[in-house]
C-alpha atoms as a PDB file:
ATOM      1  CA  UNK A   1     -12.503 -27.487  -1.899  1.00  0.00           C
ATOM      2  CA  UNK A   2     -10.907 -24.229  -2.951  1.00  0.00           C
ATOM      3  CA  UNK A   3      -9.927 -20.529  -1.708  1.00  0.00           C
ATOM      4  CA  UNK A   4      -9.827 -17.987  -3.932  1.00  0.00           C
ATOM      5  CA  UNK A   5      -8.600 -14.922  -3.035  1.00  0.00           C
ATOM      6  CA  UNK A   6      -9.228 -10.945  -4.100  1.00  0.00           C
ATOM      7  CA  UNK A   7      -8.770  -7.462  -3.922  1.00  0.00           C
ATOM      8  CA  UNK A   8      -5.069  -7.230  -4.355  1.00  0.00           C
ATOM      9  CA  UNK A   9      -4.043  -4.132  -6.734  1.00  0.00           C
ATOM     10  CA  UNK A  10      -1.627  -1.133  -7.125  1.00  0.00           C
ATOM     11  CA  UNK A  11      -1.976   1.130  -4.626  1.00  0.00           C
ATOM     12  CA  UNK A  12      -0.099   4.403  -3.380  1.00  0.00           C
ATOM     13  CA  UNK A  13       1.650   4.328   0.186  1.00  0.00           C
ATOM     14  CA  UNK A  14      -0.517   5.246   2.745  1.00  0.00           C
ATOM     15  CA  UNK A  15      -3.438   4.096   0.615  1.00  0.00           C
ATOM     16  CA  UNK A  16      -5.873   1.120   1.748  1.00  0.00           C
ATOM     17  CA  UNK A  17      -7.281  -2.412   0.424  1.00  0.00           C
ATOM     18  CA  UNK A  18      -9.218  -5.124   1.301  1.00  0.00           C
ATOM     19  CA  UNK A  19      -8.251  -8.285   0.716  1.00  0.00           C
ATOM     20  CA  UNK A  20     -11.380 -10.889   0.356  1.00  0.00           C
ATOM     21  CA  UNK A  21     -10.869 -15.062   0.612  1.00  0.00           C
ATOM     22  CA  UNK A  22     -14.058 -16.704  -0.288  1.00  0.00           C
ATOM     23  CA  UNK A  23     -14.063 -20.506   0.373  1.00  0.00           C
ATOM     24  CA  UNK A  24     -15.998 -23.074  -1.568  1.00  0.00           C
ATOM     25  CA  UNK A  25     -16.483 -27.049  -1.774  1.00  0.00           C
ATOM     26  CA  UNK A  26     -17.884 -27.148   1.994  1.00  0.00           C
ATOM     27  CA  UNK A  27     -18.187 -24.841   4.653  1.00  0.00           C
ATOM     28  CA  UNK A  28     -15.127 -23.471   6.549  1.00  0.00           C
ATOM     29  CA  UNK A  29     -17.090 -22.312   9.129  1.00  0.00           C
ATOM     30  CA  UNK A  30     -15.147 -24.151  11.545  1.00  0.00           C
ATOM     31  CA  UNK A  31     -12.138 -23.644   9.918  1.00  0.00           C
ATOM     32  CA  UNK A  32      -9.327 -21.018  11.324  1.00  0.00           C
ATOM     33  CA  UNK A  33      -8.450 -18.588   7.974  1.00  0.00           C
ATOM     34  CA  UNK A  34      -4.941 -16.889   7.708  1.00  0.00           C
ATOM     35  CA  UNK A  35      -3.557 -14.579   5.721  1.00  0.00           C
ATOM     36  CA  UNK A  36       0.378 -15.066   4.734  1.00  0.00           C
ATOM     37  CA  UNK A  37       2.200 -13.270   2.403  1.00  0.00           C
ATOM     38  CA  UNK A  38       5.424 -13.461  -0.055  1.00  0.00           C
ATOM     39  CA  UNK A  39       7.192 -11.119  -1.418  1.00  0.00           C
ATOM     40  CA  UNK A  40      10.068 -11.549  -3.987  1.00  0.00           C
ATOM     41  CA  UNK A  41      12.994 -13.150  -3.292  1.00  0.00           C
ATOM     42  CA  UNK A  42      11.854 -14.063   0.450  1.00  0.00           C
ATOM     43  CA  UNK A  43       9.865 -16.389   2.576  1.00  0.00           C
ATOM     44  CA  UNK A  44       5.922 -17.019   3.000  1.00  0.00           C
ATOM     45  CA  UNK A  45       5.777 -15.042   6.404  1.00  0.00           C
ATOM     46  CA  UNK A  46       2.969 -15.144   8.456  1.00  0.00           C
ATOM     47  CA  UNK A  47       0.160 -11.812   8.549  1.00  0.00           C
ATOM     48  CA  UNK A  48      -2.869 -11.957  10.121  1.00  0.00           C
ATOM     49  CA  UNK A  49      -5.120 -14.992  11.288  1.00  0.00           C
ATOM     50  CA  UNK A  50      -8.890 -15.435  12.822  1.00  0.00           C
ATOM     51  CA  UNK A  51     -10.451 -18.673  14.925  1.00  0.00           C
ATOM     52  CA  UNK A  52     -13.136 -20.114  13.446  1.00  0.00           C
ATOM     53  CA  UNK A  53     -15.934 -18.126  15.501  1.00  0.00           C
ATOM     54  CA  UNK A  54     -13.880 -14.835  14.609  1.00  0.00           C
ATOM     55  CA  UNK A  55     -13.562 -14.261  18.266  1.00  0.00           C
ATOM     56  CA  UNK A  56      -9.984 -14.085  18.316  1.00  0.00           C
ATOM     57  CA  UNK A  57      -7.232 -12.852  16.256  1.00  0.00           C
ATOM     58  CA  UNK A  58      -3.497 -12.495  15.299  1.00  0.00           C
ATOM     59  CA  UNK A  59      -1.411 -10.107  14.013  1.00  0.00           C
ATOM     60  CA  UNK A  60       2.462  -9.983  12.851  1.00  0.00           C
ATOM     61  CA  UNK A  61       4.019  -7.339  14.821  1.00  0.00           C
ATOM     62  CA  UNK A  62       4.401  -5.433  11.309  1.00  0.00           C
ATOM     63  CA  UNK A  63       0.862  -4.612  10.514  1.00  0.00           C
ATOM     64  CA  UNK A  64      -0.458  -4.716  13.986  1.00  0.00           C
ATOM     65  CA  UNK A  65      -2.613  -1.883  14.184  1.00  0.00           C
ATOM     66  CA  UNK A  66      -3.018  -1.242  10.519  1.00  0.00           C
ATOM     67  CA  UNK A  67      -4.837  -4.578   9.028  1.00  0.00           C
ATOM     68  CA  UNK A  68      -7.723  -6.029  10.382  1.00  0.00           C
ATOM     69  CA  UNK A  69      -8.574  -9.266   9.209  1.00  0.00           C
ATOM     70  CA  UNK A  70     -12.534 -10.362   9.745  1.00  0.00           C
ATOM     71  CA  UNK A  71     -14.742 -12.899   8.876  1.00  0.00           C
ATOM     72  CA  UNK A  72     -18.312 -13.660   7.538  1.00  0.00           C
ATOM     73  CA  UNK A  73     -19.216 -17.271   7.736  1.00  0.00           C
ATOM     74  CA  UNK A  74     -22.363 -16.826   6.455  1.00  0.00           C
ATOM     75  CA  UNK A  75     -20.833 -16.082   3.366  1.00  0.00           C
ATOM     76  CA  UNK A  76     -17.739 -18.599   3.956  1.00  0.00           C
ATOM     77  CA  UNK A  77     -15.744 -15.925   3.008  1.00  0.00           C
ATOM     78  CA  UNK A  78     -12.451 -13.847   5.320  1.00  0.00           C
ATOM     79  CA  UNK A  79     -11.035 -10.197   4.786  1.00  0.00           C
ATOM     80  CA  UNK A  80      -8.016  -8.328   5.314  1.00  0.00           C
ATOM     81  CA  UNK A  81      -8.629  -4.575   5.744  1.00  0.00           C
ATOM     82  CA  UNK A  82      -5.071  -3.298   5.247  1.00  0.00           C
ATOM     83  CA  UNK A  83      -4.637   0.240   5.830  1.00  0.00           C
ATOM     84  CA  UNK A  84      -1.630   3.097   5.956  1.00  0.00           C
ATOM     85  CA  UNK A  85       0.013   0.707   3.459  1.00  0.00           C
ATOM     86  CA  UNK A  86       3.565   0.852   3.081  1.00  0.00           C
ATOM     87  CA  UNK A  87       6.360  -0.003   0.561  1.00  0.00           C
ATOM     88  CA  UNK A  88       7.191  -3.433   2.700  1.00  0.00           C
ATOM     89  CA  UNK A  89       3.709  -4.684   2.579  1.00  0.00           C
ATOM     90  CA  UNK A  90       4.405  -5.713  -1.487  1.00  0.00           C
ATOM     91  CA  UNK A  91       4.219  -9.080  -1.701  1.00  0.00           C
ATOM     92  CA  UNK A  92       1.514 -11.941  -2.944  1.00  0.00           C
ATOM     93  CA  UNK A  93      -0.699 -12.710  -0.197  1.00  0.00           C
ATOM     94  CA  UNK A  94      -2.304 -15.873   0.246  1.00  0.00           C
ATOM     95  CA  UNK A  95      -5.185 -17.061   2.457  1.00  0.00           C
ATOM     96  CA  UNK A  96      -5.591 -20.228   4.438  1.00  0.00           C
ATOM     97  CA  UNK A  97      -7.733 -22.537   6.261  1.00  0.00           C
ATOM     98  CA  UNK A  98      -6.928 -24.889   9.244  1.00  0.00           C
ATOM     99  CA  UNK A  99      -8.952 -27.402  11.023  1.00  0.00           C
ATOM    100  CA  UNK A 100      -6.590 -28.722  13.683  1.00  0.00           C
ATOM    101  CA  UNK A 101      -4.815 -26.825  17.087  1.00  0.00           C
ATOM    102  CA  UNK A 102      -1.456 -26.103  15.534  1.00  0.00           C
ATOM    103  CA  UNK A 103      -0.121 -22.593  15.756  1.00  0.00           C
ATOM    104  CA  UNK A 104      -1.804 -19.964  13.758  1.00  0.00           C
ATOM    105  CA  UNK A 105       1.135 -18.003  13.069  1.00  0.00           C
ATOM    106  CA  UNK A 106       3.110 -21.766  10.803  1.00  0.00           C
ATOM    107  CA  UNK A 107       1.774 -22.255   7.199  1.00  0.00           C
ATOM    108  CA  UNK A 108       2.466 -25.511   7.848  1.00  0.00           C
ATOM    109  CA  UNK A 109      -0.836 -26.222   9.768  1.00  0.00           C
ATOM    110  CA  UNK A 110      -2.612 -25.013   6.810  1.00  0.00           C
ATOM    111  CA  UNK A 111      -4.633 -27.354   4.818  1.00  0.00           C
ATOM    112  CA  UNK A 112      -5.368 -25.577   1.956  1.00  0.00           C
ATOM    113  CA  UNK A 113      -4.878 -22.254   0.230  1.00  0.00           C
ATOM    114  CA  UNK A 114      -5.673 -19.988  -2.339  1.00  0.00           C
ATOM    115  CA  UNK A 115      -3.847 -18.906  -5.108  1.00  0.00           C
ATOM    116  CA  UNK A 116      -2.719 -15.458  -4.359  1.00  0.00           C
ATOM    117  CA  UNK A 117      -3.284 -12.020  -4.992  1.00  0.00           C
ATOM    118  CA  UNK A 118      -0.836  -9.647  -5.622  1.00  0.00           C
ATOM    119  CA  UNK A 119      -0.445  -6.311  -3.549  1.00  0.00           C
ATOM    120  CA  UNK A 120       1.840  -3.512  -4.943  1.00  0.00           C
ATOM    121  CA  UNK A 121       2.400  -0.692  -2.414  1.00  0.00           C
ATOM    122  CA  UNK A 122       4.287   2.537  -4.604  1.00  0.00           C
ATOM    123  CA  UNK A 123       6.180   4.913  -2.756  1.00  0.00           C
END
């Protein structure tokens, strides 16, 4: 089973990515994916998250309104449209999967992860 996440880069502030998490070993079709991210010298803090039927979602009050995270289980695979990027939004972000009810927003309720990709945001 593994998550390997993509689409991390240097960018300028204000620019835009997308972030892709494509799952493998089994389906994670029923799976909840998150997105959490670390930058240096700080915590893994929680970003974005999607239920397994993509019908609901969750944001951290810092990128509400400017990521979007989606997901296409057809192709076991989640995004993270991140746009108006900022200096703050540097950091490595990692994707998750969860298969239980804990709280989206804990990394701790995440079963298994990818390996990071790094986002660099200029000013």
């Amino acid at each position: 089973v593994q998550l390997q996440a993509s689409g991390g880069g240097l960018v300028q502030g204000g620019g835009s990515l997308r972030l892709s998490c494509a799952a493998s070993g089994r389906t994670f079709s029923g799976d909840a994916m998150g997105w959490f991210r670390q930058a240096p010298g700080k915590e893994r803090e929680f970003v974005a998250a999607i239920s397994w039927s993509g019908g609901t979602t969750y944001y951290s009050d810092s990128v509400k309104g400017r990521f979007t995270i989606s997901r296409d289980n057809a192709k076991n695979t989640v995004y993270l449209q991140m746009n108006s990027l900022k200096p703050e939004d540097t950091a490595v972000y990692y994707c998750g999967a969860k298969r239980n009810s804990g709280n989206y927003y804990y990394q701790v309720y995440y079963n298994y992860w990818g390996q990071g990709t790094q986002v660099t945001v200029s000013s």
